[in-house]
Protein backbone atom coordinates (compact mmCIF):
# COMPACT_ATOMS: atom_id res chain seq x y z
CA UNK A 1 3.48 -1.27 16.00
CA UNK A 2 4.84 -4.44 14.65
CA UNK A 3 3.77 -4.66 10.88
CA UNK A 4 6.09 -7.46 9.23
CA UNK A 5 7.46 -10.48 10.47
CA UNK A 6 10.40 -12.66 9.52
CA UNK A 7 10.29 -16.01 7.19
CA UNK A 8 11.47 -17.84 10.06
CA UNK A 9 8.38 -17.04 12.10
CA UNK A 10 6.09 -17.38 9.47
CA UNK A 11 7.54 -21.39 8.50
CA UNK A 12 7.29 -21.81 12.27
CA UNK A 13 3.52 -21.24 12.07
CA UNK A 14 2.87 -23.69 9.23
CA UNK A 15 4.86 -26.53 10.20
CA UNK A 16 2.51 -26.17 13.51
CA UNK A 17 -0.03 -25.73 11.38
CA UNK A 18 -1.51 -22.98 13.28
CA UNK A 19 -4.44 -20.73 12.29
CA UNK A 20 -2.84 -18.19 9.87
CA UNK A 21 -3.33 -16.75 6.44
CA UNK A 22 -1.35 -16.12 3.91
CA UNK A 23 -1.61 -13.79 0.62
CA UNK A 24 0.77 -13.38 -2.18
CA UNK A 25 0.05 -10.44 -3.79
CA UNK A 26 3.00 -10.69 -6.50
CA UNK A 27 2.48 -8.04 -9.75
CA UNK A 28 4.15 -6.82 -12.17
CA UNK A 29 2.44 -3.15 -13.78
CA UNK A 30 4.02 -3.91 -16.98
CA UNK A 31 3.07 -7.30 -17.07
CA UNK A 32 -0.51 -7.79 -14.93
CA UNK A 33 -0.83 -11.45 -15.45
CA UNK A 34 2.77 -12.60 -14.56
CA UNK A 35 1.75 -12.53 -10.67
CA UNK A 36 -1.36 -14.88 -11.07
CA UNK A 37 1.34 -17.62 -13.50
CA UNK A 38 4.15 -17.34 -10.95
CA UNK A 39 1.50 -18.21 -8.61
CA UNK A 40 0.45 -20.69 -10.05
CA UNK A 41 4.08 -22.14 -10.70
CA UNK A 42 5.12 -21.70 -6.81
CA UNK A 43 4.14 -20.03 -3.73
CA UNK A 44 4.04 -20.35 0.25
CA UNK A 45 1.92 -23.32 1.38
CA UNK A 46 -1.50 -22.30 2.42
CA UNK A 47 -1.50 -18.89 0.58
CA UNK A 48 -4.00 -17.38 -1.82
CA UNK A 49 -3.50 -15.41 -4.60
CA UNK A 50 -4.48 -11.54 -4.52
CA UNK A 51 -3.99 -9.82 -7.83
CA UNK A 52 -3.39 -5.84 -7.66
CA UNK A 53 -6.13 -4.92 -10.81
CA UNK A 54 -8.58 -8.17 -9.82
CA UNK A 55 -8.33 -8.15 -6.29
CA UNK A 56 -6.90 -4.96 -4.56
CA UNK A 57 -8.68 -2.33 -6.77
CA UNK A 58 -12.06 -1.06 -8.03
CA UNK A 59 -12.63 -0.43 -11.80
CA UNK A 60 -11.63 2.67 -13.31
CA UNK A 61 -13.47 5.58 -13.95
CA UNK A 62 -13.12 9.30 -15.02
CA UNK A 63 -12.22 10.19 -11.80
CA UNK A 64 -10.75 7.79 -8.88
CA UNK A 65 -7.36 7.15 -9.83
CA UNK A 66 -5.36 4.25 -11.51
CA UNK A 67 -6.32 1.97 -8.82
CA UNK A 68 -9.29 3.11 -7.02
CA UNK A 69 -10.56 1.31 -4.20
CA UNK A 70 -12.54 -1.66 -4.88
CA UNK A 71 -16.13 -2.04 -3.76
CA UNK A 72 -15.44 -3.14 -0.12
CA UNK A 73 -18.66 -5.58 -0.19
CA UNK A 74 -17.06 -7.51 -3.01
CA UNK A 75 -13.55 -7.28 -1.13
CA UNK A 76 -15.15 -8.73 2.19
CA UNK A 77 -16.87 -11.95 -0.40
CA UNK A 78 -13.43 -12.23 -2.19
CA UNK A 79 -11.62 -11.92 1.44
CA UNK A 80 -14.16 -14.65 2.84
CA UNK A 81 -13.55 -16.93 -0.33
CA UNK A 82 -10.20 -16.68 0.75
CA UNK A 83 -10.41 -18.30 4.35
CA UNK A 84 -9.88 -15.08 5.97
CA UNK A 85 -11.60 -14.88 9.46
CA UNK A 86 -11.47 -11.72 11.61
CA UNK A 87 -10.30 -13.28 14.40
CA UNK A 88 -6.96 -15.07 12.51
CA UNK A 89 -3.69 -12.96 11.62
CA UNK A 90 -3.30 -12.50 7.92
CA UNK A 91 0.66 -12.46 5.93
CA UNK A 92 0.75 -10.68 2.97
CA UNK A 93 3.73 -10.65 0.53
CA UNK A 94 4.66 -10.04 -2.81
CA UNK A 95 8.03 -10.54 -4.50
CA UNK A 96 10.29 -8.52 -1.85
CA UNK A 97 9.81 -4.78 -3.42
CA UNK A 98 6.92 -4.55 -0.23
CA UNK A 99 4.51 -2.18 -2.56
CA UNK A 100 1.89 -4.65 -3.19
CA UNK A 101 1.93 -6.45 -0.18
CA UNK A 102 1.50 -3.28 1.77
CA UNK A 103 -1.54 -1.94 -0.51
CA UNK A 104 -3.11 -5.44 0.55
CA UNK A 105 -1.78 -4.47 4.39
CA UNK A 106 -3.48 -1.19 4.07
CA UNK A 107 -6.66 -2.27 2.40
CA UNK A 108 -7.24 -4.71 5.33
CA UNK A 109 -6.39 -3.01 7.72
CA UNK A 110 -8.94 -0.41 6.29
CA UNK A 111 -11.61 -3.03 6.32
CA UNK A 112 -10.98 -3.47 10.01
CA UNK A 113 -8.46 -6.54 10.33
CA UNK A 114 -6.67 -5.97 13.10
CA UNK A 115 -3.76 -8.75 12.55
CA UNK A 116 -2.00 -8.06 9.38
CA UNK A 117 1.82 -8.45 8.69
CA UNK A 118 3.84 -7.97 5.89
CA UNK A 119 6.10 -11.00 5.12
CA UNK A 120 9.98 -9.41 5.44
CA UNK A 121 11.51 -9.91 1.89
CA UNK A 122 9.05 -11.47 0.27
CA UNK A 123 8.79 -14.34 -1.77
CA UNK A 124 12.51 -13.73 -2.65
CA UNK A 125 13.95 -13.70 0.42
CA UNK A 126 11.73 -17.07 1.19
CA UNK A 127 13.39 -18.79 -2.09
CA UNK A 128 16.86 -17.86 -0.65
CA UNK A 129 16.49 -19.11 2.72
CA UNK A 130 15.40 -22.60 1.03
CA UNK A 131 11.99 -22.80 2.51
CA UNK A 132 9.16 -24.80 0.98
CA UNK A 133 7.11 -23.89 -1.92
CA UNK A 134 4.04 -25.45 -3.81
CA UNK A 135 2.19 -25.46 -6.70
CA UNK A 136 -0.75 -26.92 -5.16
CA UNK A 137 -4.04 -24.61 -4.63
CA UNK A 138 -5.62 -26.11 -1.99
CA UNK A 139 -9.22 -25.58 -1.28
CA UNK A 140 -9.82 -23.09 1.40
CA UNK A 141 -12.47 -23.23 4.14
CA UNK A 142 -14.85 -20.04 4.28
CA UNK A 143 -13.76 -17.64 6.56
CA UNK A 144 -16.05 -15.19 8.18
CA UNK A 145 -15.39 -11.38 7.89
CA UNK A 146 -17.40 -9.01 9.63
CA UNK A 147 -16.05 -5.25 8.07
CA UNK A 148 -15.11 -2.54 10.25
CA UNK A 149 -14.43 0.36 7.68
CA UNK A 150 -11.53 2.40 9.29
CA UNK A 151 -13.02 5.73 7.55
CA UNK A 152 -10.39 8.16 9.28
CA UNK A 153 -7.52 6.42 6.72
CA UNK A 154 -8.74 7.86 4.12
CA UNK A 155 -8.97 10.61 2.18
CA UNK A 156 -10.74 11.81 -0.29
CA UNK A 157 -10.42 14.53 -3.16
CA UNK A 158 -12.43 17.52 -1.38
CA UNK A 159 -10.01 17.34 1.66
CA UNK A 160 -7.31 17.48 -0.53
CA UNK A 161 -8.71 20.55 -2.37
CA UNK A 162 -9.77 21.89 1.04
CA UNK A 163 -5.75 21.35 2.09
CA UNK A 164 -4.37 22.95 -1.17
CA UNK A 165 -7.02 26.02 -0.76
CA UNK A 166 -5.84 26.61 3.14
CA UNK A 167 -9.31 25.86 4.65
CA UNK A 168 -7.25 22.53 6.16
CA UNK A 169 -4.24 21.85 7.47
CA UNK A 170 -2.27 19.00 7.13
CA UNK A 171 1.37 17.54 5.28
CA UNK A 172 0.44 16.11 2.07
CA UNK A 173 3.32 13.26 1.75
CA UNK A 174 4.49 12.61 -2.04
CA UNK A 175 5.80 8.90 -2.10
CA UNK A 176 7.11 8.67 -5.43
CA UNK A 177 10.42 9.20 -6.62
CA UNK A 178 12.34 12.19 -6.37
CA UNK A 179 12.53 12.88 -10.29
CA UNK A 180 8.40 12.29 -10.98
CA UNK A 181 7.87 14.73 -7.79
CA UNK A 182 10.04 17.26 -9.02
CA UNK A 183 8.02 17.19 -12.37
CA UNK A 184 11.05 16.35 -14.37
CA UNK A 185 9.47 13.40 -16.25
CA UNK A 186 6.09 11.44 -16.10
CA UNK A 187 5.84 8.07 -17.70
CA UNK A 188 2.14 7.80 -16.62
CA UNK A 189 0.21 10.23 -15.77
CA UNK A 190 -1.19 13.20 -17.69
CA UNK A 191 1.19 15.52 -16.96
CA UNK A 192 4.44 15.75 -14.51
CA UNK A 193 4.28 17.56 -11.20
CA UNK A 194 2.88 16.91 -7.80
CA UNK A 195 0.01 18.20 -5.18
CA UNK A 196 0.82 22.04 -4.37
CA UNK A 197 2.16 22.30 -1.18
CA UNK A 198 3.14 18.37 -0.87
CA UNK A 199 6.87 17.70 0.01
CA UNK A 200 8.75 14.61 -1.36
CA UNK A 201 9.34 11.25 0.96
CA UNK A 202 10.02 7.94 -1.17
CA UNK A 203 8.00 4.84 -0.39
CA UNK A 204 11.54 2.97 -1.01
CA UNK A 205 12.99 4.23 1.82
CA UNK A 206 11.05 2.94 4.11
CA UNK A 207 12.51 -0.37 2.88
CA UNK A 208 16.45 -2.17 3.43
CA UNK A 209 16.97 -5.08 1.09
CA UNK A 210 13.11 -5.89 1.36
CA UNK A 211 12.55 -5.51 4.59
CA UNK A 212 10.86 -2.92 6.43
CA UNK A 213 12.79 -0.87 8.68
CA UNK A 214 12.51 -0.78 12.64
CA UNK A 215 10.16 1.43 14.42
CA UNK A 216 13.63 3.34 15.33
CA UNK A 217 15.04 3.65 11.65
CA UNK A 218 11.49 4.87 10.74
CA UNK A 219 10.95 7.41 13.45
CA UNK A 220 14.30 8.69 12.21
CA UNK A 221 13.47 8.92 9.00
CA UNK A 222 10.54 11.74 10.24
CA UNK A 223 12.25 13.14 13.48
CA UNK A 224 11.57 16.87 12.35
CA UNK A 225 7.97 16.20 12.03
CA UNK A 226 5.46 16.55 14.78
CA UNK A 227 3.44 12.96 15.59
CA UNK A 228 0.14 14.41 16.11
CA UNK A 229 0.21 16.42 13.15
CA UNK A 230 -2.32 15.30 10.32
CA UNK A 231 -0.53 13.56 7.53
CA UNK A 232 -1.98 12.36 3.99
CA UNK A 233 0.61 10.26 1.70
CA UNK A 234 -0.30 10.06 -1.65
CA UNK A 235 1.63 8.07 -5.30
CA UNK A 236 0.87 7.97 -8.48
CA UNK A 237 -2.42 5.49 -7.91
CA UNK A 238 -2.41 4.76 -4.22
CA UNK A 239 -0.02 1.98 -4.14
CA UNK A 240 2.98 2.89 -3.25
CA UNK A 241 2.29 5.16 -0.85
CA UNK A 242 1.02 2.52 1.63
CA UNK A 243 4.63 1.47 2.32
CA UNK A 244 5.25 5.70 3.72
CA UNK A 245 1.76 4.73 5.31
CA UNK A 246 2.72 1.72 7.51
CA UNK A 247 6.07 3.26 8.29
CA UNK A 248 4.46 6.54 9.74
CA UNK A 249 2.29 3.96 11.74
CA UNK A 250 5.62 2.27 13.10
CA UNK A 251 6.87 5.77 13.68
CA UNK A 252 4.43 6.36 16.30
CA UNK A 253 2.61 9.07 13.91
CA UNK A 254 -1.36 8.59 15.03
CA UNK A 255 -3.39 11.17 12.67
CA UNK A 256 -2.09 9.78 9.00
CA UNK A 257 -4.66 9.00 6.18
CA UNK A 258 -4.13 7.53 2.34
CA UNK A 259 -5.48 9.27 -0.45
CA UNK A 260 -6.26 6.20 -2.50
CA UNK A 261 -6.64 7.96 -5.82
CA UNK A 262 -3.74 10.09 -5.51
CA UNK A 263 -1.94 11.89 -8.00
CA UNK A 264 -3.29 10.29 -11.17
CA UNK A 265 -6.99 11.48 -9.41
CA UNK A 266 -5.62 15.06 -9.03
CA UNK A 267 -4.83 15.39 -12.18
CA UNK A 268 -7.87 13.94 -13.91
CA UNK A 269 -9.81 17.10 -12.60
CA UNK A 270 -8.31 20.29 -15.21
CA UNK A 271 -9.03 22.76 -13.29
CA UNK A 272 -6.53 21.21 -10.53
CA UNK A 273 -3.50 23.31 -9.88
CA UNK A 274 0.03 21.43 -9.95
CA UNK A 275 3.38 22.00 -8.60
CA UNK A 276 7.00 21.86 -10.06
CA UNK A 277 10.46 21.68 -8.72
CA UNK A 278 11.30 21.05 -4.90
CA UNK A 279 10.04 22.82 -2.10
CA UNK A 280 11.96 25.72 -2.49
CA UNK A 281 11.41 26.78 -6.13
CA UNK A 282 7.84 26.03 -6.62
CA UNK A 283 6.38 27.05 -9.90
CA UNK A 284 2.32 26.48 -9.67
CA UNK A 285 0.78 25.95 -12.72
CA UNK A 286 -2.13 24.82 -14.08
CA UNK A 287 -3.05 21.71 -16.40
């Protein structure tokens, strides 16, 4: 499954001024404005701005996670507004870390877009290869989006509580560090630990200096695990788990789903057991 492609290929297909799309989904948690102004300062010709709270989540709730899914009615207007046709590949990117460009992968892929690519490297990776930037926002023609919701890459709380309780198998895949899985610290959430049962896989590696790995370096990366077998990755909020998403894709892994509210949804339910430690000293507790 090819899910990025290089800068070359993408300045290829604007000079010719083919039919393509472009996001730039550049964020910054700590700072959620700073994508929209760098935006505005500079960014691939032709692209549109997607902002991870505005654009690429719902509001929050009790319940639903950090960054819940937004309403996908109001993602197919914003998606239209945006020039984005079914039938026309889309490129997301985001500054070359990959996590926000592959929640915008995911969620479009979700909606039933069937030609999205992550841009390799990013915007970073653009800058250094001295390929043109603008600050000009041009006006985009309506596209036409007919959505196709991909319900089977997604899951929800129950079939995580189902999973936890035994009455479901499947691997639930933590994507967050090492240190926040292992419960040693949490900077965010209500209180350190991870899914019972869930074994530890960083989003990061799925990554070298921005770029996605090969199909090969990925399928290495889960050669003990069985393809068919269901999968569920999960984060903190759902976002950067899609990067362990899209690399189980390019793994050749066909039964794996994102839990979009992920940890910071488990825990928002108290009577929710937790885990700490690795995989061979579990302690369960509960929160």
């Amino acid at each position: 499954m090819q899910a990025a492609v290089s800068p070359e290929w993408l300045f290829e297909q604007i000079e010719l001024n083919r039919p393509i799309s472009l996001i730039d989904c550049r964020f910054d948690l700590m700072n959620p404005d700073s994508g929209r102004k760098l935006y505005n300062e500079n960014h691939l010709p032709r692209s549109v701005y997607f902002g991870l709270d505005q654009d690429l989540s719902g509001g929050k709730l009790v319940h639903g996670g950090r960054h819940p899914l937004p309403d996908m009615i109001e993602f197919k207007k914003k998606v239209e507004e945006a020039g984005i046709s079914n039938d026309q590949p889309v490129v997301v990117y985001d500054d070359g870390e990959g996590a926000f460009a592959a929640r915008a992968w995911w969620l479009l892929t979700y909606a039933g877009h069937k030609q999205v690519y992550m841009l390799n490297g990013g915007y970073s990776e653009w800058i250094s290869r001295h390929l043109p930037v603008t600050n000009v926002v041009r006006d985009q023609q309506k596209g036409r989006f007919q959505l196709d919701l991909q319900d089977h890459l997604v899951a929800d709380t129950a079939e995580i509580e189902n999973i936890v309780s035994g009455k479901q198998s499947a691997l639930l895949i933590d994507s967050r560090n090492y240190s926040r899985y292992l419960g040693d610290h949490e900077p965010i959430d209500r209180v350190p630990g991870h899914i019972p049962g869930a074994i530890n896989s960083e989003w990061i590696n799925s990554f070298e200096n921005g770029w996605l790995l090969d199909e090969e370096m990925q399928a290495k990366r889960f050669s003990e695990w069985d393809k068919n077998q269901p999968l569920i990755v999960y984060c903190g909020s759902g976002v950067t788990a899609c990067p362990n998403f899209i690399a189980l894709k390019q793994a050749g892994f066909t039964n794996v789903k994102l839990y979009p509210g992920s940890y910071s949804d488990w825990v928002s339910y108290d009577h929710h057991e937790i885990e700490l430690g690795d995989s061979t000293h579990m302690k369960k507790t509960r929160k």
